[in-house]
Protein backbone atom coordinates (compact mmCIF):
# COMPACT_ATOMS: atom_id res chain seq x y z
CA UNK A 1 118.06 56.53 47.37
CA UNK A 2 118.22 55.43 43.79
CA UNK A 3 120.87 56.94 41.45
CA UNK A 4 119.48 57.28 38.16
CA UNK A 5 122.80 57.93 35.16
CA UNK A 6 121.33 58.06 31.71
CA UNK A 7 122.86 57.75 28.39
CA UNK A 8 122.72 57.63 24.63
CA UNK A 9 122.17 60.89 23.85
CA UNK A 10 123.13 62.92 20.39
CA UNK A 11 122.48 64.92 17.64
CA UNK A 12 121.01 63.00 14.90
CA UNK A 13 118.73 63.91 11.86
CA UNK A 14 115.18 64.43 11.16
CA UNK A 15 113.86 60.75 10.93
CA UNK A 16 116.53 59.22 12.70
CA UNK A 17 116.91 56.92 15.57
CA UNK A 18 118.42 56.81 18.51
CA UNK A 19 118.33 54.94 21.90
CA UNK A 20 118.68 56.19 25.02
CA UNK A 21 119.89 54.15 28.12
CA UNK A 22 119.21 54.68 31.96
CA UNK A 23 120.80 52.40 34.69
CA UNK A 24 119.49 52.27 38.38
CA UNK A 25 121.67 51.81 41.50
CA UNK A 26 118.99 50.03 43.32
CA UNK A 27 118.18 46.56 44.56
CA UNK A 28 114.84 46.89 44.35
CA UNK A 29 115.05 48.27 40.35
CA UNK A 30 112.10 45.94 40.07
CA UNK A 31 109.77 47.32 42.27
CA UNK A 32 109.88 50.92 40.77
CA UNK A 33 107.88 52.39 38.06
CA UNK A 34 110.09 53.61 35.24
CA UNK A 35 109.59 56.50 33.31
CA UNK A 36 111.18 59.22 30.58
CA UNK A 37 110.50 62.83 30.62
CA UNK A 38 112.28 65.80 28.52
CA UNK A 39 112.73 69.50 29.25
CA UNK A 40 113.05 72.68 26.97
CA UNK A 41 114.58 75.50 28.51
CA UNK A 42 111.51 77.97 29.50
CA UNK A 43 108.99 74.77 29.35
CA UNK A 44 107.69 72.48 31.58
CA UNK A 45 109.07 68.69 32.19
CA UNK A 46 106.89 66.82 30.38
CA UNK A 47 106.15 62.64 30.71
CA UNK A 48 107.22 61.45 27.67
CA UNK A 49 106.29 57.57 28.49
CA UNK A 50 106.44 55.60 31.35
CA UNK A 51 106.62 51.56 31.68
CA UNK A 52 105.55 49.56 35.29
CA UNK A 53 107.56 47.69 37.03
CA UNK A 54 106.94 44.21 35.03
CA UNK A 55 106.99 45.75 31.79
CA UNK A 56 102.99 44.49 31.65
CA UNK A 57 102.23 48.20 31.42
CA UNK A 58 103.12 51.55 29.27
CA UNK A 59 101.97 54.57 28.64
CA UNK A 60 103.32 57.10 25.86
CA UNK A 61 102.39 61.31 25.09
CA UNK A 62 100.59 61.29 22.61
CA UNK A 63 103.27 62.89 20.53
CA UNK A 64 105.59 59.71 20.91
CA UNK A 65 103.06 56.83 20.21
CA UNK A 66 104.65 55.14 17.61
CA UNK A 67 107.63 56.53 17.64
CA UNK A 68 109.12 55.60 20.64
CA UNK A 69 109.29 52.33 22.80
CA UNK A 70 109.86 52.31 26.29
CA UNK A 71 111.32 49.05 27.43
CA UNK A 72 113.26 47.45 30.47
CA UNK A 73 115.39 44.73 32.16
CA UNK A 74 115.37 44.37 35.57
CA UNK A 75 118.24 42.13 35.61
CA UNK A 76 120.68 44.80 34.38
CA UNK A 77 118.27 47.92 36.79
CA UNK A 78 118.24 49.43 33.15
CA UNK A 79 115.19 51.10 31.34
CA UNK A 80 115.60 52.37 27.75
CA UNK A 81 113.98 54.41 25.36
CA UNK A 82 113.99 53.16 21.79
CA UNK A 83 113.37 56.69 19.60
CA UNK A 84 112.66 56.57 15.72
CA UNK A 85 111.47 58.75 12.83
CA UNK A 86 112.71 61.61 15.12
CA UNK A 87 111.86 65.04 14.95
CA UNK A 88 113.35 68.17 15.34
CA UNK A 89 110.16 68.87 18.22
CA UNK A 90 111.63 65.88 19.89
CA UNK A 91 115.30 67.77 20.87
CA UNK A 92 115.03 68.37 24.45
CA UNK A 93 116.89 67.24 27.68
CA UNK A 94 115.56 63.52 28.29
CA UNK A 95 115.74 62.81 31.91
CA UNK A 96 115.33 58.95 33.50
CA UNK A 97 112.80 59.32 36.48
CA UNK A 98 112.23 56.15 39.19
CA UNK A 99 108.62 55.89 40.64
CA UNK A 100 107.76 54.76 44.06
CA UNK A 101 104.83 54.84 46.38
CA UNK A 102 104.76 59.05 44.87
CA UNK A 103 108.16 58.81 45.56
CA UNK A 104 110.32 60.55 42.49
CA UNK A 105 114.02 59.83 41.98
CA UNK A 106 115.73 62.11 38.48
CA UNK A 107 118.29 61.66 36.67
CA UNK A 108 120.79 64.50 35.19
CA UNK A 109 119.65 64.11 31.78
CA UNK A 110 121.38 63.48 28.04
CA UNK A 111 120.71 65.95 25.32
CA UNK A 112 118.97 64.86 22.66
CA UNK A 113 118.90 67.00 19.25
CA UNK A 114 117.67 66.80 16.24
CA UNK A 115 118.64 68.33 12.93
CA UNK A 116 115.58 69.30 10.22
């Protein structure tokens, strides 16, 4: 069981930053893939980007690339998200999600909003 406790949420403006902090209870942190989704109410979760357990490999939606930077240390079990040039699209409930063998492990989400 991995417990997942993110952080680093906040209401910021249009085209600002913000970063956004999740930190595993595991031992095995390093053998998970890593990911970030967000939720609106009445929508689906949706992948926002996801990184693999070296670090070697990411992927972003297509609406992030660029933006944001999914990154991680596996000697602090922490994975962050590194948001700029925010938008007011981008305010959602960002949850931290650990990967393994099809295995999913969530979060409880940090708000993020944005201000046009």
């Amino acid at each position: 069981q991995v417990q997942l406790v993110e952080s680093g949420g906040g209401l910021v403006q249009a085209g600002g930053s913000l970063r956004l902090s999740c930190a595993a209870s595991v031992r095995t942190f390093g053998m998970y893939t890593m990911g970030w989704f967000r939720q609106v109410p009445g929508k689906e979760r949706e992948c926002v980007a996801t990184i693999s357990w070296s670090g070697g490999s990411t992927y972003y939606a297509d609406s992030v690339k660029g933006r944001f930077t999914i990154s991680r240390d596996n000697a602090q079990n922490t994975v962050y998200l590194e948001m700029n040039n925010l938008k007011p699209e981008d305010t959602a409930v960002y949850y931290c999600n650990a990967n393994i063998k099809g295995m999913n492990q969530w979060g409880r989400g940090t708000l993020v909003t944005v201000s046009s």
